[in-house]
Protein backbone atom coordinates (compact mmCIF):
# COMPACT_ATOMS: atom_id res chain seq x y z
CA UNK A 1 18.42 -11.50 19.17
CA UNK A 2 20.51 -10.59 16.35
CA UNK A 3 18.90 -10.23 12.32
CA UNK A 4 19.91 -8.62 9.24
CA UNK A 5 18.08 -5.47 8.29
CA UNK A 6 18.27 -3.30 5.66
CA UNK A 7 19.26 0.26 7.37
CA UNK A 8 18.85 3.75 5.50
CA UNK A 9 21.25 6.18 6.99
CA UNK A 10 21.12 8.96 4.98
CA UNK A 11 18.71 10.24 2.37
CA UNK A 12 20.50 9.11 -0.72
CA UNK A 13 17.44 6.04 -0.75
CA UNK A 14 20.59 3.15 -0.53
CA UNK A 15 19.79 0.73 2.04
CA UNK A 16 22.89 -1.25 3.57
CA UNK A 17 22.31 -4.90 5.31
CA UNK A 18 23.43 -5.32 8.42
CA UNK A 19 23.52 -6.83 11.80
CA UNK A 20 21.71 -5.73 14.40
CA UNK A 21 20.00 -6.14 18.05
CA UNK A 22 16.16 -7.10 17.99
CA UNK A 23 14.57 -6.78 21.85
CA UNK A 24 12.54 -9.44 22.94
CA UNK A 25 8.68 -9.05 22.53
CA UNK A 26 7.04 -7.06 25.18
CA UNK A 27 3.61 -8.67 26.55
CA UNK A 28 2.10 -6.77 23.78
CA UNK A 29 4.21 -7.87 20.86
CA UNK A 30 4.57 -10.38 18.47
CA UNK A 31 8.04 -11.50 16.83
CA UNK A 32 7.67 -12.50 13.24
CA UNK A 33 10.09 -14.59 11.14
CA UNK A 34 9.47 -12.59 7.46
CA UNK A 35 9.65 -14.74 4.64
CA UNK A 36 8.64 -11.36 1.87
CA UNK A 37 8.34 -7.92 2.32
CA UNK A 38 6.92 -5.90 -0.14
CA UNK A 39 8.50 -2.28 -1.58
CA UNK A 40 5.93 0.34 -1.54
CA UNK A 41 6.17 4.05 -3.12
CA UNK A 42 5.97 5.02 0.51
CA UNK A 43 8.91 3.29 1.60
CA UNK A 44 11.12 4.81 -1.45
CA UNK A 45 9.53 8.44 -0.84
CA UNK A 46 10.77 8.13 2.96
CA UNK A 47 13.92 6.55 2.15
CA UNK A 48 14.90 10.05 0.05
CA UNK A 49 13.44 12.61 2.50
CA UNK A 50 12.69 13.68 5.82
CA UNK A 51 9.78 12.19 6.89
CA UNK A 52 11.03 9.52 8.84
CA UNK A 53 14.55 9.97 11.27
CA UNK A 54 17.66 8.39 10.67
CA UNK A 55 19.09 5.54 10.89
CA UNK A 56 15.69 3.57 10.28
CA UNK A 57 14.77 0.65 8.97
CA UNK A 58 11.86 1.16 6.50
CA UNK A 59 9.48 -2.02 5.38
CA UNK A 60 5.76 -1.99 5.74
CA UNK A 61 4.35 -4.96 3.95
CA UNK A 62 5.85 -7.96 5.86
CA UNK A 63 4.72 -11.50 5.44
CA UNK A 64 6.03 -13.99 7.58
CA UNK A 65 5.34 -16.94 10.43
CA UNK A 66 4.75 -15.96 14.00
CA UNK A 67 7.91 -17.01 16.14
CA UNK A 68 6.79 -15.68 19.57
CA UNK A 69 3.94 -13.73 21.34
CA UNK A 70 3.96 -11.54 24.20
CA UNK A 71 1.91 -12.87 27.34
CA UNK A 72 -1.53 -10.27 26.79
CA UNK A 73 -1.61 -11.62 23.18
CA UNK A 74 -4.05 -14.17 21.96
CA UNK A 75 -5.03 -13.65 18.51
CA UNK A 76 -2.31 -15.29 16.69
CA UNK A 77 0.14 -18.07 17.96
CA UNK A 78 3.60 -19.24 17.08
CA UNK A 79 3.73 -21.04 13.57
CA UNK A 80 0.99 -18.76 12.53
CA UNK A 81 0.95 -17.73 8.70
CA UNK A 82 0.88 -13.52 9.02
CA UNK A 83 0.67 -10.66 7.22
CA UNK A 84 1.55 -6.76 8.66
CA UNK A 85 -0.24 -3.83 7.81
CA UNK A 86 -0.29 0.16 9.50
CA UNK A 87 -0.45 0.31 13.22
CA UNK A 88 -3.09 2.28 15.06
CA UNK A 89 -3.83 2.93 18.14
CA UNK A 90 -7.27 1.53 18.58
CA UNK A 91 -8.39 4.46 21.10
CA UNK A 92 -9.56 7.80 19.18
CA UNK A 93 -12.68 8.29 17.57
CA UNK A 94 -11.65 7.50 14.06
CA UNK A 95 -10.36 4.05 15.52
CA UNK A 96 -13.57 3.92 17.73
CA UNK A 97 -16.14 3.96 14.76
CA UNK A 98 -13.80 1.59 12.69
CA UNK A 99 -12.27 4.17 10.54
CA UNK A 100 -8.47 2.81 11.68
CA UNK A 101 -6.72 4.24 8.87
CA UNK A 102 -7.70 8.09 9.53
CA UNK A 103 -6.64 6.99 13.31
CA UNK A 104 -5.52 10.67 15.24
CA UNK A 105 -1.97 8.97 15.22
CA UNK A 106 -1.21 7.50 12.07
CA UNK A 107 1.78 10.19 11.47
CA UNK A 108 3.68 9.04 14.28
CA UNK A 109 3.05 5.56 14.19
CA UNK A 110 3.88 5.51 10.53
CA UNK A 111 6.56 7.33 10.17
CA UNK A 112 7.92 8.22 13.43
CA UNK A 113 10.54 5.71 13.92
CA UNK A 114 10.06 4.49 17.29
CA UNK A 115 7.19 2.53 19.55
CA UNK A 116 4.45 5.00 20.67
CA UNK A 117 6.59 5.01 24.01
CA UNK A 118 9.18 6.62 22.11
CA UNK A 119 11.92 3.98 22.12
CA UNK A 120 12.94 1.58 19.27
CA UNK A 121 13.36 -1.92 19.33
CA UNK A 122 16.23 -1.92 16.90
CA UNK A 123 19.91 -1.01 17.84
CA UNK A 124 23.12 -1.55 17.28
CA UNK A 125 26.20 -2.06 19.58
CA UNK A 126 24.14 -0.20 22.04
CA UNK A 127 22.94 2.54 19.53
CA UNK A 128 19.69 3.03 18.87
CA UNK A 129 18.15 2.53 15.43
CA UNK A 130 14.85 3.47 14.43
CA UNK A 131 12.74 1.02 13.86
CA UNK A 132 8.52 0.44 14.10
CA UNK A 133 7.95 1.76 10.49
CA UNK A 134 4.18 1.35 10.15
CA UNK A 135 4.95 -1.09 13.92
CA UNK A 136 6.60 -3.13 12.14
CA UNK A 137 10.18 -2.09 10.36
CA UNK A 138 10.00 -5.36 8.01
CA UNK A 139 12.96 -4.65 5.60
CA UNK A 140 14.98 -7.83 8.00
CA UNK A 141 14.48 -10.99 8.11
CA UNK A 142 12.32 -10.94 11.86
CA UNK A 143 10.51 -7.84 13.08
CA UNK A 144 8.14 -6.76 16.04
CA UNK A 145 4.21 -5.85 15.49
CA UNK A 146 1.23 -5.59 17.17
CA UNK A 147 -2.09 -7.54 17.35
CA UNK A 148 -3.98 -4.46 16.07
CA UNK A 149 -1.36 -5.15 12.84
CA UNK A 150 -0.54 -8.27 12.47
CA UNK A 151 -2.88 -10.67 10.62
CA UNK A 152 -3.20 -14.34 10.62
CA UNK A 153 -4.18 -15.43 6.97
CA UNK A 154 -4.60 -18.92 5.64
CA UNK A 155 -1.76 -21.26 5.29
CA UNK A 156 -3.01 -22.87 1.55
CA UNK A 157 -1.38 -19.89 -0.43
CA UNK A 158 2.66 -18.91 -1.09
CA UNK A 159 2.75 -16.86 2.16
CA UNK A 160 5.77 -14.37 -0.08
CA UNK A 161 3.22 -13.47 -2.09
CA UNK A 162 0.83 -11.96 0.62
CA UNK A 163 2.89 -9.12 1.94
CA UNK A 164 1.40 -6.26 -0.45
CA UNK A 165 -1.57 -6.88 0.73
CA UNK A 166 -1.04 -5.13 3.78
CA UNK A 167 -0.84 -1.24 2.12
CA UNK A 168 -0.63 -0.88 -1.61
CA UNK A 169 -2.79 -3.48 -2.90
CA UNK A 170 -5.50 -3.25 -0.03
CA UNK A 171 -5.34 0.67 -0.62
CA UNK A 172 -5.80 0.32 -4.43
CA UNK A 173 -8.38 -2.38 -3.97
CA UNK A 174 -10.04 -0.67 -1.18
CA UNK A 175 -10.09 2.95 -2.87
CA UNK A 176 -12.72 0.81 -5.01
CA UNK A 177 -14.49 -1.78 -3.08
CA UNK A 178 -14.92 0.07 0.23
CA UNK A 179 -14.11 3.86 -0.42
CA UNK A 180 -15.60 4.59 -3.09
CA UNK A 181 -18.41 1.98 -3.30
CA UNK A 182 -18.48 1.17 -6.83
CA UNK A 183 -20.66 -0.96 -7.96
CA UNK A 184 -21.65 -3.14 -10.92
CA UNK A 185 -22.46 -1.40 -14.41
CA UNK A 186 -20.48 2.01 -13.32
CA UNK A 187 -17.72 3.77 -14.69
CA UNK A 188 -14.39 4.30 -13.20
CA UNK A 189 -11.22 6.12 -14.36
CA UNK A 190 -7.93 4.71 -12.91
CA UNK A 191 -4.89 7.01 -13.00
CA UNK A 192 -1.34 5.10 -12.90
CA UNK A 193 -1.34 1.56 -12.92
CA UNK A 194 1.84 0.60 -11.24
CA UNK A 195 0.49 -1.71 -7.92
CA UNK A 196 -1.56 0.41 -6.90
CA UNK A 197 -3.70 1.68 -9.49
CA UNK A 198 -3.36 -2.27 -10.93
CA UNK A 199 -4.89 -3.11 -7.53
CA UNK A 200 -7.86 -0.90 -8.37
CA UNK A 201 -8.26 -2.29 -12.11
CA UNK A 202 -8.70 -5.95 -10.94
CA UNK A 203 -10.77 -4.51 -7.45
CA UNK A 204 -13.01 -2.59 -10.20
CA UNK A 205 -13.40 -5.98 -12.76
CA UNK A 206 -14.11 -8.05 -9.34
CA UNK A 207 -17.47 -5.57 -8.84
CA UNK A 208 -18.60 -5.66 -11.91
CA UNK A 209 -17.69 -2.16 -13.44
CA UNK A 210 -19.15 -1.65 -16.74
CA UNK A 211 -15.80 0.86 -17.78
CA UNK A 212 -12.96 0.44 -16.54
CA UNK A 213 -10.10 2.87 -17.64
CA UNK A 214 -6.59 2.87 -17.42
CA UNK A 215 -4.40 5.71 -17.78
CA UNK A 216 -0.41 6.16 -17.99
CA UNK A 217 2.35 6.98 -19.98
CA UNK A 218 3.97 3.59 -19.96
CA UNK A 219 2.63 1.49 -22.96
CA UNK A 220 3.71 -2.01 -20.71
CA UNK A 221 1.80 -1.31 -17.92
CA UNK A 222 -1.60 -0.19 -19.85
CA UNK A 223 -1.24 -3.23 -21.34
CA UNK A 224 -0.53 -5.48 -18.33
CA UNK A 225 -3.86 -3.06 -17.25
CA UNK A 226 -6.09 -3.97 -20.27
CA UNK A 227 -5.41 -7.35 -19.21
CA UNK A 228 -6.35 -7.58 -15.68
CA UNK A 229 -9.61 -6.17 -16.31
CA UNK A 230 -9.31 -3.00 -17.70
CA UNK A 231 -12.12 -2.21 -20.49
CA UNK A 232 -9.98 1.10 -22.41
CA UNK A 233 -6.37 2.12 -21.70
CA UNK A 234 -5.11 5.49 -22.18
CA UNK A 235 -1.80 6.58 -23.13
CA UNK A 236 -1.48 9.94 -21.53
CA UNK A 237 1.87 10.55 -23.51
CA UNK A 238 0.73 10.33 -26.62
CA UNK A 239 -3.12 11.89 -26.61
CA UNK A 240 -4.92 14.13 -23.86
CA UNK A 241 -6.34 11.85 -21.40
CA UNK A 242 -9.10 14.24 -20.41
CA UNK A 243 -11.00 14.40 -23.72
CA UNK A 244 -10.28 10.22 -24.41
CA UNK A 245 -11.76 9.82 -21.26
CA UNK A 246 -15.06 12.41 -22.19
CA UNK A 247 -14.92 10.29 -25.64
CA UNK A 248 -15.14 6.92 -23.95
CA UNK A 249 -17.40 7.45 -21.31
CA UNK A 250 -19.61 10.29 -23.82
CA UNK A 251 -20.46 11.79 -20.20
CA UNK A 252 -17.87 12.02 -17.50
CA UNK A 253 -17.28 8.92 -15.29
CA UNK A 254 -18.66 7.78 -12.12
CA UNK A 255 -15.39 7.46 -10.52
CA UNK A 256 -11.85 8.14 -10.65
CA UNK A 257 -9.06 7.47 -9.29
CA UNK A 258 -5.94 9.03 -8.65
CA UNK A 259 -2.52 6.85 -7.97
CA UNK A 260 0.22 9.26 -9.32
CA UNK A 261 -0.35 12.42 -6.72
CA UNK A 262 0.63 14.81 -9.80
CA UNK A 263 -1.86 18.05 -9.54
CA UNK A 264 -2.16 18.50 -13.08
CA UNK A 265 -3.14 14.73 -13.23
CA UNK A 266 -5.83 15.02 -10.03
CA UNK A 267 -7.00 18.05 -11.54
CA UNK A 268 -7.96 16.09 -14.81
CA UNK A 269 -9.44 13.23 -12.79
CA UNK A 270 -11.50 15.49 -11.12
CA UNK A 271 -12.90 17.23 -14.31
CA UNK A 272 -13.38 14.06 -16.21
CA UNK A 273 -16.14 13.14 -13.50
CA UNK A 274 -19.85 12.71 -14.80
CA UNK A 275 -22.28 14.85 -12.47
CA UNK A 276 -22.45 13.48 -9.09
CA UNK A 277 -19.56 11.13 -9.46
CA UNK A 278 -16.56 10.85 -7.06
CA UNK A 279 -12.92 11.38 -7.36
CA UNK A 280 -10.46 9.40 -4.78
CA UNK A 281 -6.80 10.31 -4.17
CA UNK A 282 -4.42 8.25 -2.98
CA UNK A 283 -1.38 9.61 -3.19
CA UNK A 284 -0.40 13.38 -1.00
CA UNK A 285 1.06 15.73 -3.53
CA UNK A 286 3.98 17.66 -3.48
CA UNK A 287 2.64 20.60 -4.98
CA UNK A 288 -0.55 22.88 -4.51
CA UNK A 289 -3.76 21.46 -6.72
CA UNK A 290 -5.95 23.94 -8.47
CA UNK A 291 -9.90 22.54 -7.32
CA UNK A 292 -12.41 23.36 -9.84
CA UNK A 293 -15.36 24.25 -7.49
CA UNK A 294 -17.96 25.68 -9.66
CA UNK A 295 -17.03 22.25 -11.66
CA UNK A 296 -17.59 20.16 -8.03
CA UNK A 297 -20.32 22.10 -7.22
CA UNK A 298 -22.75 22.37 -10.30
CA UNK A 299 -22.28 18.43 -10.78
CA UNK A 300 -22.35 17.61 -7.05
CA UNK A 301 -19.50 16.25 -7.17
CA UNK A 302 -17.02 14.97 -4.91
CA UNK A 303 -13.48 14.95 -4.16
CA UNK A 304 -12.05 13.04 -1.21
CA UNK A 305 -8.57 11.02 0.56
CA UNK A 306 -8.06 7.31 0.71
CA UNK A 307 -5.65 6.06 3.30
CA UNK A 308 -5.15 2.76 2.79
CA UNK A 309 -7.95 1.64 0.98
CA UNK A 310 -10.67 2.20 3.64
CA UNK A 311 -9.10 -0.85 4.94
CA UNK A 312 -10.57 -3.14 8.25
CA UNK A 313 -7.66 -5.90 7.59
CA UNK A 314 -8.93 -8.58 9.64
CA UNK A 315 -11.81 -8.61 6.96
CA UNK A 316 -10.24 -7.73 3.99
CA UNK A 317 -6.96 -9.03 3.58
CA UNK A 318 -7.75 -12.26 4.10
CA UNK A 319 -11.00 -11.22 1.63
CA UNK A 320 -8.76 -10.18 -0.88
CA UNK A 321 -6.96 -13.85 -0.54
CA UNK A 322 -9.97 -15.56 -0.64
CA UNK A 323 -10.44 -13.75 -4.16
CA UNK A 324 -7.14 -14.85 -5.33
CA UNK A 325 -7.27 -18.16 -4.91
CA UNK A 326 -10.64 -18.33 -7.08
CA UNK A 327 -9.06 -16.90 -9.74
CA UNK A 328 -10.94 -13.48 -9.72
CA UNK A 329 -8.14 -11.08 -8.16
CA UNK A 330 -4.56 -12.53 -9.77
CA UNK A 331 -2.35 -10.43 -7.27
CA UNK A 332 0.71 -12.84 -8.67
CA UNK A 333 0.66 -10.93 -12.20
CA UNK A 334 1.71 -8.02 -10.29
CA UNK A 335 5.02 -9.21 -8.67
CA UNK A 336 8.43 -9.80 -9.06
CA UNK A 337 11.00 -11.07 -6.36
CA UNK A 338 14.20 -10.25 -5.52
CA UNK A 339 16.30 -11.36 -2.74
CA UNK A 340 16.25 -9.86 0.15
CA UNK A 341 20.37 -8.73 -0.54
CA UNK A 342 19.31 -7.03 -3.66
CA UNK A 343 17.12 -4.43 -1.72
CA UNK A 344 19.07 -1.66 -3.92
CA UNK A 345 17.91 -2.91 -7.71
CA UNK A 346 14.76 -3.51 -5.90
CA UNK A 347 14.07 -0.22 -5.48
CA UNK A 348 15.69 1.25 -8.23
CA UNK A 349 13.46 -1.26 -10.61
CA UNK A 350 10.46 0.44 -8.98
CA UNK A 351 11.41 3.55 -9.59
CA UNK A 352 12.06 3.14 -13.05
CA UNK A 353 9.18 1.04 -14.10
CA UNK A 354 11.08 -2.42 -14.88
CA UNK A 355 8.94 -3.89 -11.80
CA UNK A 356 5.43 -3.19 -10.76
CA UNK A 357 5.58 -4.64 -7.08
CA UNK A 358 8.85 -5.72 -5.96
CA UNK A 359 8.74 -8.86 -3.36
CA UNK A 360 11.97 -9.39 -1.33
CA UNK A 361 12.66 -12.70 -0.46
CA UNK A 362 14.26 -13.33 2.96
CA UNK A 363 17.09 -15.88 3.52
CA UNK A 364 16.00 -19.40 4.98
């Protein structure tokens, strides 16, 4: 069938729309009509760099209905209200013991650009495109994806407002609920609050954290922080977030959190931890990060990675919805839309700060 994608051809991070040639789904695969797609950091890191090949169509937080299903699937139908997440292939031991996101394959399945077979569903006038970002490619207005990521959610909430659930806000939210554990009365740092670390602030009101504090450099979003259920906000531009955070919390905190994958800001999460509290990163950095061990190791610390938030998404997405619709996790103050044409300011607004979680709308 023919759709409109967005395709990145070069590394310049300007997407083009365009027609192109969407296969049929194979007996494994399920064709979704996307109504939103979120824009994640990820997506804007590859679309700049060489982590994924080119041409490619990037998108990885689809939302959309079920159009048709392949004959070996049964867990969603069509007219099914979906949302995508990361692929995984369901077979190593990581996958085996229910720790999907830390699957053996998530590079290639993430960012490789084709079906684990190696081919692509996308092309164009008989060239190939790549396509299967996160097994899904959702930056057009119908994609392919998987049962293992594609999740049927309840039809009683605006299905474009769902899509970020399937990476940044499950990883923010699930670097605190199933990660790291925290629990009511405790202390948690949160560094950056753009979705992600916004995601964490609400996940870390929702359990009943005691402290909950935000730090950044942009006064707007410490305030949209302080009020989605952040208890201090730190402006790391204009004082030293280390000793505010020793001030506020008079010992360390229990947890932190780091969204911004800056070493000089992981290495102050890490020392602003409380003895035998836990730091969680998020984000890969670019550069090498000094560890203080004798800092880790007197305290018994700990330092550890988050992929995706820890995430089982058959539980926890629709979880997470459940939560919004009682009021308790307001994933709508995070969002703004665009349409699905704009894809360019969409991105750009991200990466300036005028829009915490983009949302493109699709046509029809």
């Amino acid at each position: 069938m023919k759709i409109k994608a967005a395709v990145f051809r070069d590394k310049s991070g300007k997407a083009s729309i365009e027609t192109l040639d969407l296969e049929d789904p194979r007996d494994d695969e399920i064709l979704v009509r996307l109504v939103g797609t979120g824009v994640c950091h990820t997506d804007i890191k590859v679309s700049t760099s060489d982590m994924s090949p080119r041409p490619i169509v990037l998108g990885h937080e689809g939302s959309g209905v079920v159009e048709r299903v392949g004959a070996r699937v049964s867990k969603v139908a069509r007219g099914d209200h979906v949302v995508m997440t990361y692929d995984a292939c369901e077979r190593c031991p990581s996958c085996l013991a229910n720790h999907r996101t830390y699957c053996d394959e998530v590079g290639p399945r993430s960012f490789g650009g084709n079906r684990p077979d190696g081919s692509s569903p996308l092309s164009q006038d008989g060239r190939k495109i790549h396509g299967s970002f996160f097994g899904q490619s959702s930056f057009a207005d119908f994609a392919l994806g998987y049962e293992r990521n594609v999740i049927k959610v309840r039809k009683d909430v605006p299905l474009e407002l769902l899509g970020p659930l399937g990476c940044g806000v499950q990883t923010g939210a699930g670097a605190v609920i199933n990660a790291l554990k925290v629990g009511v009365g405790k202390s948690i740092a949160v560094f950056g609050t753009g979705s992600v670390g916004l995601s964490a602030v609400m996940a870390a009101r929702l359990v009943g954290a005691a402290r909950v504090i935000a730090v950044d450099v942009q006064p707007g979003r410490l305030e949209a922080a302080r009020e989605l259920g952040a208890t201090d906000a730190v402006n790391a531009a204009t004082e030293d977030a280390l000793q505010a955070i020793k001030r506020i919390s008079r010992r360390g905190v229990d947890f932190a959190v780091d969204t911004t994958g800056l070493a000089s800001v992981i290495t102050q999460a890490v020392n602003g931890l409380a003895p035998l509290g836990t730091c969680g990163f998020i984000a890969s950095p670019a550069e090498p990060v000094g560890i203080p061990i004798r800092h880790l190791m007197l305290g018994g610390r700990t330092l550890r990675g988050i992929v995706e938030g820890d995430s089982i998404p058959d539980l926890f997405i629709p979880a997470l919805i459940d939560f919004y619709l009682a009021g308790r996790f307001p994933l709508d103050r995070l969002v703004k839309y665009y349409p699905f044409e704009r894809i360019n300011d969409a991105i750009h607004d991200s990466e300036i700060g005028a829009a915490i979680k983009p949302i493109l709308r699709m046509a029809g």
